[in-house]
N, C-alpha and C. Protein backbone atom coordinates (compact mmCIF):
# COMPACT_ATOMS: atom_id res chain seq x y z
N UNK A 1 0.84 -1.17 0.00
CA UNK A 1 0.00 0.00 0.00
C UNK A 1 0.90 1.24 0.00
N UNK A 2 0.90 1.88 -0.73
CA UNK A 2 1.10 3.85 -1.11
C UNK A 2 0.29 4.65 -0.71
N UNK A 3 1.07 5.69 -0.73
CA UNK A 3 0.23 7.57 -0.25
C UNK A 3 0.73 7.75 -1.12
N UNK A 4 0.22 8.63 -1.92
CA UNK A 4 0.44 10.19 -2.31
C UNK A 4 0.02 11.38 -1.69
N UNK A 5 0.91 12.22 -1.50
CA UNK A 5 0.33 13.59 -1.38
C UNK A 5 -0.61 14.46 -2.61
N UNK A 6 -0.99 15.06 -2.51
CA UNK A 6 -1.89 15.48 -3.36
C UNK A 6 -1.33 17.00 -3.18
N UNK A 7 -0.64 17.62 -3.94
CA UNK A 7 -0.49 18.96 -4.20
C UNK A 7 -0.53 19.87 -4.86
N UNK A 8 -1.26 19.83 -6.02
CA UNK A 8 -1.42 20.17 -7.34
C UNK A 8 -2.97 19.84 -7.27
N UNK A 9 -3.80 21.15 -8.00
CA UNK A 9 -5.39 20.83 -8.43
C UNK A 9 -5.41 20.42 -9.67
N UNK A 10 -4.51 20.19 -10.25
CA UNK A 10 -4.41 19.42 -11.20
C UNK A 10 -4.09 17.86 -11.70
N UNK A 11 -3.97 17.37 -10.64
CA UNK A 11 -3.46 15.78 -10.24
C UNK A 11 -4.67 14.58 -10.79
N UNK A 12 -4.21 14.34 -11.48
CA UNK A 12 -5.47 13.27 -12.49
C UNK A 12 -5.92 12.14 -11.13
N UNK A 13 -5.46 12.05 -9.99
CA UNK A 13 -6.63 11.27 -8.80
C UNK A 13 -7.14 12.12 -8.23
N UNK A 14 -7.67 13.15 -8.28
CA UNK A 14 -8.39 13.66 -7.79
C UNK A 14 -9.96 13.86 -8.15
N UNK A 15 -10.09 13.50 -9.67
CA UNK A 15 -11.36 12.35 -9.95
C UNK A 15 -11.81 11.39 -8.80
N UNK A 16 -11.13 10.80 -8.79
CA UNK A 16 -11.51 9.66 -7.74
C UNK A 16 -11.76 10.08 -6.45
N UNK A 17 -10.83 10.83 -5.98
CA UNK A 17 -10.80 11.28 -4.69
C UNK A 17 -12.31 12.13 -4.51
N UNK A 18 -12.24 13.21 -5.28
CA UNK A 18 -13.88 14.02 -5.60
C UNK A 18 -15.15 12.97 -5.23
N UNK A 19 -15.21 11.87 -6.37
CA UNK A 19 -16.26 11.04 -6.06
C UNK A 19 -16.17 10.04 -4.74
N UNK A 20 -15.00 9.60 -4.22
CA UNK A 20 -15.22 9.09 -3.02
C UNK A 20 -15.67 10.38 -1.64
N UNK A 21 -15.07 11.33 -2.20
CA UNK A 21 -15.11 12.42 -0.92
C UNK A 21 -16.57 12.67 -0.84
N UNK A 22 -16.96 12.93 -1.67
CA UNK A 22 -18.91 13.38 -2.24
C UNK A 22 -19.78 12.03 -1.54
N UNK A 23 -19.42 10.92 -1.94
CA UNK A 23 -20.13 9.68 -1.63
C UNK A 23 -20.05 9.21 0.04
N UNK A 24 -19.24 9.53 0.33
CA UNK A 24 -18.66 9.10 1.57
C UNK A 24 -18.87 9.56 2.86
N UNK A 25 -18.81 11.10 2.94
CA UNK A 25 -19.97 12.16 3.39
C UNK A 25 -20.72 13.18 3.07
N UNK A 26 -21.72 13.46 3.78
CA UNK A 26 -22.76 13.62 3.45
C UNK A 26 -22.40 15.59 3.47
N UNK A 27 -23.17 16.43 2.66
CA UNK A 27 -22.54 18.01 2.67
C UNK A 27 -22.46 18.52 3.97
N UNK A 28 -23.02 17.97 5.31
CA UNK A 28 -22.91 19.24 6.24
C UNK A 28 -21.35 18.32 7.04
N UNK A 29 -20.76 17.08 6.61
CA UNK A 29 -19.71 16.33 6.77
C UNK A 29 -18.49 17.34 6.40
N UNK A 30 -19.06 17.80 5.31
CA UNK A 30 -17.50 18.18 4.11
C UNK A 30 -17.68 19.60 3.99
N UNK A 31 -16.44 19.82 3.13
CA UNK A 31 -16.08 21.47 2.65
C UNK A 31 -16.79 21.06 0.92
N UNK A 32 -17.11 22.03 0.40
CA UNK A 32 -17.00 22.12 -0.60
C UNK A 32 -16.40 21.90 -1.60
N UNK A 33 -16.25 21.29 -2.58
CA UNK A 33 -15.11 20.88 -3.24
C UNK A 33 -13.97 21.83 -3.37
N UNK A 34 -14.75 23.05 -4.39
CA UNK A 34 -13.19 24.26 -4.45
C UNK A 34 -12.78 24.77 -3.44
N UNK A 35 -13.21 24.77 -2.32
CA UNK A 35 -12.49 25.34 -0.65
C UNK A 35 -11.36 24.16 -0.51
N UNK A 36 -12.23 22.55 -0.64
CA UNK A 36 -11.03 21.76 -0.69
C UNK A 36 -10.16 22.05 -1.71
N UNK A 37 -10.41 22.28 -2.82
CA UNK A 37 -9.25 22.46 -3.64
C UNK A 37 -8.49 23.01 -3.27
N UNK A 38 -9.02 24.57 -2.44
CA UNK A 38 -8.43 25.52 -2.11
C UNK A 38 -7.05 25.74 -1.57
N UNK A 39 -7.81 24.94 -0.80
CA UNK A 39 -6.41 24.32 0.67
C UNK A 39 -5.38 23.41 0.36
N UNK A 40 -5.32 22.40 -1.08
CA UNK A 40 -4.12 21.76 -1.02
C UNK A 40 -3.43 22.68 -1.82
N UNK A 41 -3.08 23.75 -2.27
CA UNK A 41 -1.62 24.12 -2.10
C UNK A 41 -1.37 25.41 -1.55
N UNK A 42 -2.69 25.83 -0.75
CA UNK A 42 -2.23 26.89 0.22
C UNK A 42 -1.64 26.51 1.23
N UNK A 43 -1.50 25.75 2.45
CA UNK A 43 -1.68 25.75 3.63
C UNK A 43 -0.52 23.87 3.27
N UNK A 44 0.65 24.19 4.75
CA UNK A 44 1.46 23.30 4.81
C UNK A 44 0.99 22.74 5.94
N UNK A 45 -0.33 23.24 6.09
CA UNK A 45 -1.21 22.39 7.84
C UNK A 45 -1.58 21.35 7.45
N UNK A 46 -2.42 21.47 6.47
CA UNK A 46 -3.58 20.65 5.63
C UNK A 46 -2.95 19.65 4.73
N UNK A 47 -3.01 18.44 5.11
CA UNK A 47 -2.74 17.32 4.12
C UNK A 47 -3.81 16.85 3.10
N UNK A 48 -3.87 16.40 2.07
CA UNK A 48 -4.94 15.60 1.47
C UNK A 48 -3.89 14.38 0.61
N UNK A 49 -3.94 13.16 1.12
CA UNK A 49 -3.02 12.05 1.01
C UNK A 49 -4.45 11.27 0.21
N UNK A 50 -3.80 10.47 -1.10
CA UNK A 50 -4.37 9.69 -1.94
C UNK A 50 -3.97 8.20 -1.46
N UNK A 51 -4.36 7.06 -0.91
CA UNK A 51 -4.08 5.64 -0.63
C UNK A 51 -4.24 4.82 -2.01
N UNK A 52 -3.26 4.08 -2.28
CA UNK A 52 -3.61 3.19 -3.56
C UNK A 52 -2.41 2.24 -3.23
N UNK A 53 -2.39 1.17 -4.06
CA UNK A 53 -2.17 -0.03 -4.23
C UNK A 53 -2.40 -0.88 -5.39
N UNK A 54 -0.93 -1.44 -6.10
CA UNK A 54 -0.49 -1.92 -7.49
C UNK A 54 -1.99 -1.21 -8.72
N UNK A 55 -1.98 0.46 -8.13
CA UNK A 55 -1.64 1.45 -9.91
C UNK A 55 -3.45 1.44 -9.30
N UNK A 56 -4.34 0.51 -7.85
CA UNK A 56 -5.72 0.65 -8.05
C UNK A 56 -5.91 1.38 -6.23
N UNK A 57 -6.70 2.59 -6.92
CA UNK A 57 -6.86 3.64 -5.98
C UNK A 57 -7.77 2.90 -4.80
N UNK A 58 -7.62 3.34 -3.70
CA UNK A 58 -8.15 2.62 -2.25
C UNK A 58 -9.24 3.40 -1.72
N UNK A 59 -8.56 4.79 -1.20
CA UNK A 59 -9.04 5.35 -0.39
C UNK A 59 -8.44 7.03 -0.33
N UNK A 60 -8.91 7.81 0.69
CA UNK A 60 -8.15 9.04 0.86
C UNK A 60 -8.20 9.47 2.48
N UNK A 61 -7.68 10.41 2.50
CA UNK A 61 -7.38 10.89 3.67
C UNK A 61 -6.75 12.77 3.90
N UNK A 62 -7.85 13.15 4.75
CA UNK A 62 -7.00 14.71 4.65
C UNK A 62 -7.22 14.71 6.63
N UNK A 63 -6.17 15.31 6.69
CA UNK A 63 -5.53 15.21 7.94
C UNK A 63 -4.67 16.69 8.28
N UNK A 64 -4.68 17.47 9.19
CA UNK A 64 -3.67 18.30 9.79
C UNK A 64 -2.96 18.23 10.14
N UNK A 65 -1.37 19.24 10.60
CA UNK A 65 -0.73 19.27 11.28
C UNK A 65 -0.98 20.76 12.07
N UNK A 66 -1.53 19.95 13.75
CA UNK A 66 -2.07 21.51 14.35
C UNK A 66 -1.15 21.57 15.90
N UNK A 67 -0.34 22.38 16.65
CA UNK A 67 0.42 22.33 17.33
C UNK A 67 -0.37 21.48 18.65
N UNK A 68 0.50 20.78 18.80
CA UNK A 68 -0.23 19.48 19.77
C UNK A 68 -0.65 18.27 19.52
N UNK A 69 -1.24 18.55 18.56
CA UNK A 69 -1.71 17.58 17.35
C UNK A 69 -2.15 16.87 16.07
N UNK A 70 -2.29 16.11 15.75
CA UNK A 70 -2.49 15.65 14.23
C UNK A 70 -4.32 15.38 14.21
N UNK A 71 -4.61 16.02 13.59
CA UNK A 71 -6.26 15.73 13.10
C UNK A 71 -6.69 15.04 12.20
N UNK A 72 -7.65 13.93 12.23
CA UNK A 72 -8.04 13.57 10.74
C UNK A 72 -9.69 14.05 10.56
N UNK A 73 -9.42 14.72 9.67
CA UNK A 73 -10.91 15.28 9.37
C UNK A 73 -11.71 14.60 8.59
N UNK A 74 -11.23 14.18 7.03
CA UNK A 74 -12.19 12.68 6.86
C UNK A 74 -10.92 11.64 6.09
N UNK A 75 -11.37 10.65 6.31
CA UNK A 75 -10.83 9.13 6.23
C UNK A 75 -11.90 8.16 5.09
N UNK A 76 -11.56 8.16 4.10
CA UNK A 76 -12.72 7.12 3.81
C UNK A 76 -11.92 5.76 2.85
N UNK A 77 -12.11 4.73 2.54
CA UNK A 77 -11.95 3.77 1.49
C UNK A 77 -12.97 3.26 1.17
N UNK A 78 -12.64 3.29 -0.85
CA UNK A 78 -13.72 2.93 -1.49
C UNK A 78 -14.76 1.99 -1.10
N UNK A 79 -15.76 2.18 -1.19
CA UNK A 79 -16.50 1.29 -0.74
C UNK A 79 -16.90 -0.15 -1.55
N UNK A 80 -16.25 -0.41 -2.43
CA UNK A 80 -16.33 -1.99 -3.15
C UNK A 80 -14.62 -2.80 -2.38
N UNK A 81 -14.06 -1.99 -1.68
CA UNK A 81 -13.17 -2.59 -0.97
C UNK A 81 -12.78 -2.27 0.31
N UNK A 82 -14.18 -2.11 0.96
CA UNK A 82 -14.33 -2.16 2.78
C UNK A 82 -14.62 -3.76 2.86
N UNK A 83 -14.03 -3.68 3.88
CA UNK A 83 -13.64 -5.38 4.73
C UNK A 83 -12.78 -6.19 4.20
N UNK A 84 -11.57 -5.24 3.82
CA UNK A 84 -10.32 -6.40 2.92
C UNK A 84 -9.10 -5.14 4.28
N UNK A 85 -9.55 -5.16 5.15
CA UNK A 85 -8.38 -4.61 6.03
C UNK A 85 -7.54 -2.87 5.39
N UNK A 86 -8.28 -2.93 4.48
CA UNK A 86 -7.25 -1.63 4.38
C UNK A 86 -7.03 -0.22 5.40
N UNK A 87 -8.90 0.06 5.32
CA UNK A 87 -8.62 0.98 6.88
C UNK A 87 -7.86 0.66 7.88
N UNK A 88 -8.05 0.07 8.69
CA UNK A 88 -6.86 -0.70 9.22
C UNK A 88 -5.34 -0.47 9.34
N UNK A 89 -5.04 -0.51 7.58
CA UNK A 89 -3.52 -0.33 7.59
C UNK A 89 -2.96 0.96 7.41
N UNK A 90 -4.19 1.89 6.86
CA UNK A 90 -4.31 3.24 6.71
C UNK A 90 -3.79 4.05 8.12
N UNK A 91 -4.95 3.57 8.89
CA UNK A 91 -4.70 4.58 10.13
C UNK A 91 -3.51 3.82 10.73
N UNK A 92 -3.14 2.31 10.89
CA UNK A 92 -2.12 2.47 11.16
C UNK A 92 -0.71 3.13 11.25
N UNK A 93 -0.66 2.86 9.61
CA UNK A 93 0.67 3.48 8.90
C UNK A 93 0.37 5.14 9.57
N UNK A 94 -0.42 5.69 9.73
CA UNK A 94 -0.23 7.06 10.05
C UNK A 94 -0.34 7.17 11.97
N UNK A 95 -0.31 6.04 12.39
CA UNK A 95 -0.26 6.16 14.06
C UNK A 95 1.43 6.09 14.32
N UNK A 96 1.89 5.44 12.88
CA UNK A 96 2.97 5.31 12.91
C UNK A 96 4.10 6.04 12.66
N UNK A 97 3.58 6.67 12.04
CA UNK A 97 4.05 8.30 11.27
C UNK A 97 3.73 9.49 11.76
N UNK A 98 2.98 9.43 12.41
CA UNK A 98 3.10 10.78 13.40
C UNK A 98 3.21 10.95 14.61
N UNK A 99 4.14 11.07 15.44
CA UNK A 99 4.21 11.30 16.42
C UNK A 99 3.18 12.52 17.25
N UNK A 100 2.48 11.59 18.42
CA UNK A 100 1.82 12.22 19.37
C UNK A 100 0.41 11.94 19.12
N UNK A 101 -0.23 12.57 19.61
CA UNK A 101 -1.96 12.70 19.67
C UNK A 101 -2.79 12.95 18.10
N UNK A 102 -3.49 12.06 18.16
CA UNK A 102 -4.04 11.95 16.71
C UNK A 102 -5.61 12.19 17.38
N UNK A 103 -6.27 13.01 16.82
CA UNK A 103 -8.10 12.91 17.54
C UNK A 103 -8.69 13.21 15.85
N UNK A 104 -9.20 12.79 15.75
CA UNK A 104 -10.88 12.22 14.66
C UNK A 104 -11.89 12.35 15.54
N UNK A 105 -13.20 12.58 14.46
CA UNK A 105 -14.41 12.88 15.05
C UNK A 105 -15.35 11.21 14.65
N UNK A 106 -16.31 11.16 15.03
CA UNK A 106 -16.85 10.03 14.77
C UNK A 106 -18.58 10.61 15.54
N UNK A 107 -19.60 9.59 13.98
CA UNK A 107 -20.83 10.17 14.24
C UNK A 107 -21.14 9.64 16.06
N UNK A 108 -22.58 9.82 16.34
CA UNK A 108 -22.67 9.11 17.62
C UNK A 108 -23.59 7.71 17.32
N UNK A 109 -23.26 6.88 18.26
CA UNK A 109 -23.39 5.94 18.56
C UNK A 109 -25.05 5.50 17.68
N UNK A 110 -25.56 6.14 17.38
CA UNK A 110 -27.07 6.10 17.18
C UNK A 110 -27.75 4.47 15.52
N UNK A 111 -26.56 4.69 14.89
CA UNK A 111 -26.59 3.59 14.14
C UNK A 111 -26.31 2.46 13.96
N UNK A 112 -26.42 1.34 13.74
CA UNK A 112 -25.32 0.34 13.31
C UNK A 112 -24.36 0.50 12.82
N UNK A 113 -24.18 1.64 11.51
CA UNK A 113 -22.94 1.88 11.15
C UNK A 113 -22.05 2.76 12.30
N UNK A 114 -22.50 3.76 12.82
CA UNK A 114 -22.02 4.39 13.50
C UNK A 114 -21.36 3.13 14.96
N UNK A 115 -22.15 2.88 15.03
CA UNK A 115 -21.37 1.89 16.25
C UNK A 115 -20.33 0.81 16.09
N UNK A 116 -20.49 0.62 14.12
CA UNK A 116 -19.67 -0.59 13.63
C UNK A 116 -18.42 0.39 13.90
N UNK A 117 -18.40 1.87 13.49
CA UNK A 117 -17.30 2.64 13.38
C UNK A 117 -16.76 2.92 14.31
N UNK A 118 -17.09 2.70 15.65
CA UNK A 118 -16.45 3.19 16.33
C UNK A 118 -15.80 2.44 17.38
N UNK A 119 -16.20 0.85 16.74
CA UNK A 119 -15.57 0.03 17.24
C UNK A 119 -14.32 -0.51 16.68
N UNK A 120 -14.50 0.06 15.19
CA UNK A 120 -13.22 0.11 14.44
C UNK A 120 -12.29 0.73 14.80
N UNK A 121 -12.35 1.91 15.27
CA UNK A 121 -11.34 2.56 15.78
C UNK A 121 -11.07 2.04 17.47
N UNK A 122 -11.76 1.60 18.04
CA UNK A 122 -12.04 1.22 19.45
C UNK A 122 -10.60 -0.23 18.98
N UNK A 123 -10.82 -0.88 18.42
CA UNK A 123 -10.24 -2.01 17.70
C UNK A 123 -8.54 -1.21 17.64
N UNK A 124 -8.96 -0.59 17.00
CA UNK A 124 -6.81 0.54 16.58
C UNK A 124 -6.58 1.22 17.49
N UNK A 125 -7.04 1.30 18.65
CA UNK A 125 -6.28 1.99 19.67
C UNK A 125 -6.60 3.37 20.14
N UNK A 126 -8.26 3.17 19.32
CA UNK A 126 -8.84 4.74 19.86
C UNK A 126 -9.71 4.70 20.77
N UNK A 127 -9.33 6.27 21.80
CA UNK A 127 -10.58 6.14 22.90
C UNK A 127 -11.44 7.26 22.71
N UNK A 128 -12.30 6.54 22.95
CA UNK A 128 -13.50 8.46 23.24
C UNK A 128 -13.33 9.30 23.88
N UNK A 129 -13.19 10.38 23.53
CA UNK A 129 -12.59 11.58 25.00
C UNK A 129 -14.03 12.10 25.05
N UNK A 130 -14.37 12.47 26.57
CA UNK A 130 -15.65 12.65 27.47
C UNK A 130 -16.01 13.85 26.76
N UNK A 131 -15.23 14.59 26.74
CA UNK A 131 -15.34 16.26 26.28
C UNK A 131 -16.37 16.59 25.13
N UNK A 132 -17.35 17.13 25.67
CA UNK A 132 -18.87 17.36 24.76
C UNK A 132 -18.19 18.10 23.81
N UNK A 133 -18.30 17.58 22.54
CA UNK A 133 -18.32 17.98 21.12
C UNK A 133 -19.22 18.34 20.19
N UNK A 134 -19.38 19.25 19.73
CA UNK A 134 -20.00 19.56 17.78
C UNK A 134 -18.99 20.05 16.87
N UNK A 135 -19.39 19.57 15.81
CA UNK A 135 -18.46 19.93 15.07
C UNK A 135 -19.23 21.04 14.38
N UNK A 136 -18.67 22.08 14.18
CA UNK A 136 -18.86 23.47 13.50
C UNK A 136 -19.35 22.82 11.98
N UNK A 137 -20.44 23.86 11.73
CA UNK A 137 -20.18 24.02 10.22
C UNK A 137 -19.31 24.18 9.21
N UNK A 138 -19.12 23.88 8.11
CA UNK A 138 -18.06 24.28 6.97
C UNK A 138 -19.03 26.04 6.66
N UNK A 139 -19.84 25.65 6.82
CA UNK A 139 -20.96 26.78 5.65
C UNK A 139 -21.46 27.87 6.65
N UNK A 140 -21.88 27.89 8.13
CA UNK A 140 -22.64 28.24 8.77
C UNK A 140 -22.18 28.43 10.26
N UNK A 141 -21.52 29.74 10.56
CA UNK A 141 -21.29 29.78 11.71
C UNK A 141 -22.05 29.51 13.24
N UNK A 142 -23.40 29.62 12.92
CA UNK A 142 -24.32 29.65 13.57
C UNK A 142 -24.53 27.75 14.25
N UNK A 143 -24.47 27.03 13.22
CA UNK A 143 -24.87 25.68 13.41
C UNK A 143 -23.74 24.88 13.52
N UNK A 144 -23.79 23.55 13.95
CA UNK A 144 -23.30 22.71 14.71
C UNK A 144 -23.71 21.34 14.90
N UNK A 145 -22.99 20.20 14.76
CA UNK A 145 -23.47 18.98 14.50
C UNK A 145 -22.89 18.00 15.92
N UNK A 146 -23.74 17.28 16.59
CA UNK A 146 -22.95 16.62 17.24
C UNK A 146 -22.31 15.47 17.67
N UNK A 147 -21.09 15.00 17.32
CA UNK A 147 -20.04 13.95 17.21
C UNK A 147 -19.48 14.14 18.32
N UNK A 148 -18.60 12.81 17.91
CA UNK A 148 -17.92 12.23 19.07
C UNK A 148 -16.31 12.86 18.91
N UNK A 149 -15.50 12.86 20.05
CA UNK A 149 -13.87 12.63 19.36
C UNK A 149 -13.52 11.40 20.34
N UNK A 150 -12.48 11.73 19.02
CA UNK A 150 -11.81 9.62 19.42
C UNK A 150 -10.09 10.22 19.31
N UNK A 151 -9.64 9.44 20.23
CA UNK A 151 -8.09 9.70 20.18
C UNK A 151 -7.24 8.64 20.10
N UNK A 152 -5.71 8.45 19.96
CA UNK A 152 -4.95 7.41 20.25
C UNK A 152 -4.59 7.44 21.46
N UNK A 153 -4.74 8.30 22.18
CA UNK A 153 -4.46 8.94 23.99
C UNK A 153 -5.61 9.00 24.14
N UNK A 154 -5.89 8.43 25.84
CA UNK A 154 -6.94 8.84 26.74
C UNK A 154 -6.30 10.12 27.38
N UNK A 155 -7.59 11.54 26.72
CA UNK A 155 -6.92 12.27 27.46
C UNK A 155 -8.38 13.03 28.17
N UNK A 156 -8.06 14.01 29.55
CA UNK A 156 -8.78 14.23 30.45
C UNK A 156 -9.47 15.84 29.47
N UNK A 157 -10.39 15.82 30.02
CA UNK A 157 -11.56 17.42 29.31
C UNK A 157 -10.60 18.43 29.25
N UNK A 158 -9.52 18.73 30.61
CA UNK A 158 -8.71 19.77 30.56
C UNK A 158 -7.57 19.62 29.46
N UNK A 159 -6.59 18.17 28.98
CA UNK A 159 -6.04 18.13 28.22
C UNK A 159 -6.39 18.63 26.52
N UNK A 160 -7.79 17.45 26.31
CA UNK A 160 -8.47 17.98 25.64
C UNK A 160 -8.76 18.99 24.56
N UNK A 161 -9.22 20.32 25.83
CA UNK A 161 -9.98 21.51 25.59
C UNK A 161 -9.17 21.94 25.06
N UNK A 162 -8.02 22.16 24.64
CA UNK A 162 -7.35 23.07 24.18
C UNK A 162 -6.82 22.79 22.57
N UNK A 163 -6.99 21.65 22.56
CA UNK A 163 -6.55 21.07 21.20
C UNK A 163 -7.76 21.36 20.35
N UNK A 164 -8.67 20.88 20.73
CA UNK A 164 -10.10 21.04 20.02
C UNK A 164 -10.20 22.45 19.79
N UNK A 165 -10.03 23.58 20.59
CA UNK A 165 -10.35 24.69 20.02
C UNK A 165 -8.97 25.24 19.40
N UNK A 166 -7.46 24.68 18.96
CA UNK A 166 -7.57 24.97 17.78
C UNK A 166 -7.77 24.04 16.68
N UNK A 167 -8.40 23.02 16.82
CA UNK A 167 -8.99 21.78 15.90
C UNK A 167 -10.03 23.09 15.05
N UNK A 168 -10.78 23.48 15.95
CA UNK A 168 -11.81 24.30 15.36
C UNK A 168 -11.46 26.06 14.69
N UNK A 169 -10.32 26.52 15.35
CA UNK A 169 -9.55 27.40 14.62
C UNK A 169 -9.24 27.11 13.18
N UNK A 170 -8.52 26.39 13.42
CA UNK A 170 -7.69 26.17 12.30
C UNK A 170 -8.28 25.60 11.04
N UNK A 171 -9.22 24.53 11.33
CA UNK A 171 -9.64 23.71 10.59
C UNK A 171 -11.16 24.34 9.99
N UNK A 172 -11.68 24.89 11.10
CA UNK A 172 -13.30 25.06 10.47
C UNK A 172 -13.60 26.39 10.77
N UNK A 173 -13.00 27.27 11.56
CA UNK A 173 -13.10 28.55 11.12
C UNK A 173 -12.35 29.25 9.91
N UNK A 174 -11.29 28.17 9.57
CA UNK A 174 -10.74 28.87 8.01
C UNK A 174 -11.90 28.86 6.67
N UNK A 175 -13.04 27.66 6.96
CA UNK A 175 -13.52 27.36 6.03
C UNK A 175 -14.19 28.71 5.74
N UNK A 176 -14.70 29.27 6.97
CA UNK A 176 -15.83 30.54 7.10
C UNK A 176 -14.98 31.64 6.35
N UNK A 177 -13.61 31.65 6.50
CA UNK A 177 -12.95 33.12 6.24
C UNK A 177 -12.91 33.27 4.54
């Protein structure tokens, strides 16, 4: 299994990436496409990493680098090749590659899928941190959705609190600006 970085809006996987990103979540999930565009070659915070394997595309991943910690904002693999382990080796390879605190959001508990998911990560070494979460709008300062965060550290509300608000600086008040 391979990454690419994705740094160029011109990068012929980003077809793919577009239609998995669109399919995968739902609009109040995501940025807009050209805001995403936006951001891979402004900003050396913002990753958007392409997953593939012998020349056939997997999955994607856009992720931060925010002082304290590493964020993944969405994670997805294609969906004609969920349950062949690749998530799995995805978030691995990147528990492995970044040193320190990694926190992702995750829907709540309310579905089957949602609960399959969060046992997936429960499975790789993630815990739920207590700390009441929404995740901000991309579109709408006003509104707010509410998820879970999941970490590779159990960490306490006070550790926490501080990462999340610049999780939400950085990440989802840029969308607004």
């Amino acid at each position: 299994m391979q990454f690419q970085r994705i740094t160029s809006v011109n990068d012929p996987a980003l077809t793919f990436i577009k239609t998995l990103y669109e399919d995968a979540f739902p609009p109040h999930e995501r940025r807009d496409w050209v805001s995403l565009l936006g951001l891979v070659p402004d900003t050396e915070e913002m990753h958007l990493d392409l997953v593939y394997a012998a020349e056939q595309y997997i999955g994607l991943i856009t992720w931060w680098e925010i002082e304290g910690c590493c964020f993944i904002e969405h994670f997805a693999i294609d969906a004609a090749l969920r349950g062949q382990n690749y998530g799995a080796r995805v978030l691995n390879h990147y528990k492995e590659q970044i040193p320190g605190t990694i926190i992702l959001e995750v829907e709540h508990p309310e579905d089957s899928f949602a609960v399959r998911r969060i046992a997936f990560y429960e499975r790789l070494g993630y815990h739920i941190l207590t700390l009441p979460y929404r995740q901000p709008s991309y579109a709408d300062p006003k509104q707010s959705f509410p998820f879970l965060l999941m970490s590779n550290r159990i960490l306490s509300d006070q550790e926490a609190s501080p990462l999340v608000e610049k999780i939400k600086s950085k990440v989802y008040l840029r969308s607004l600006s």
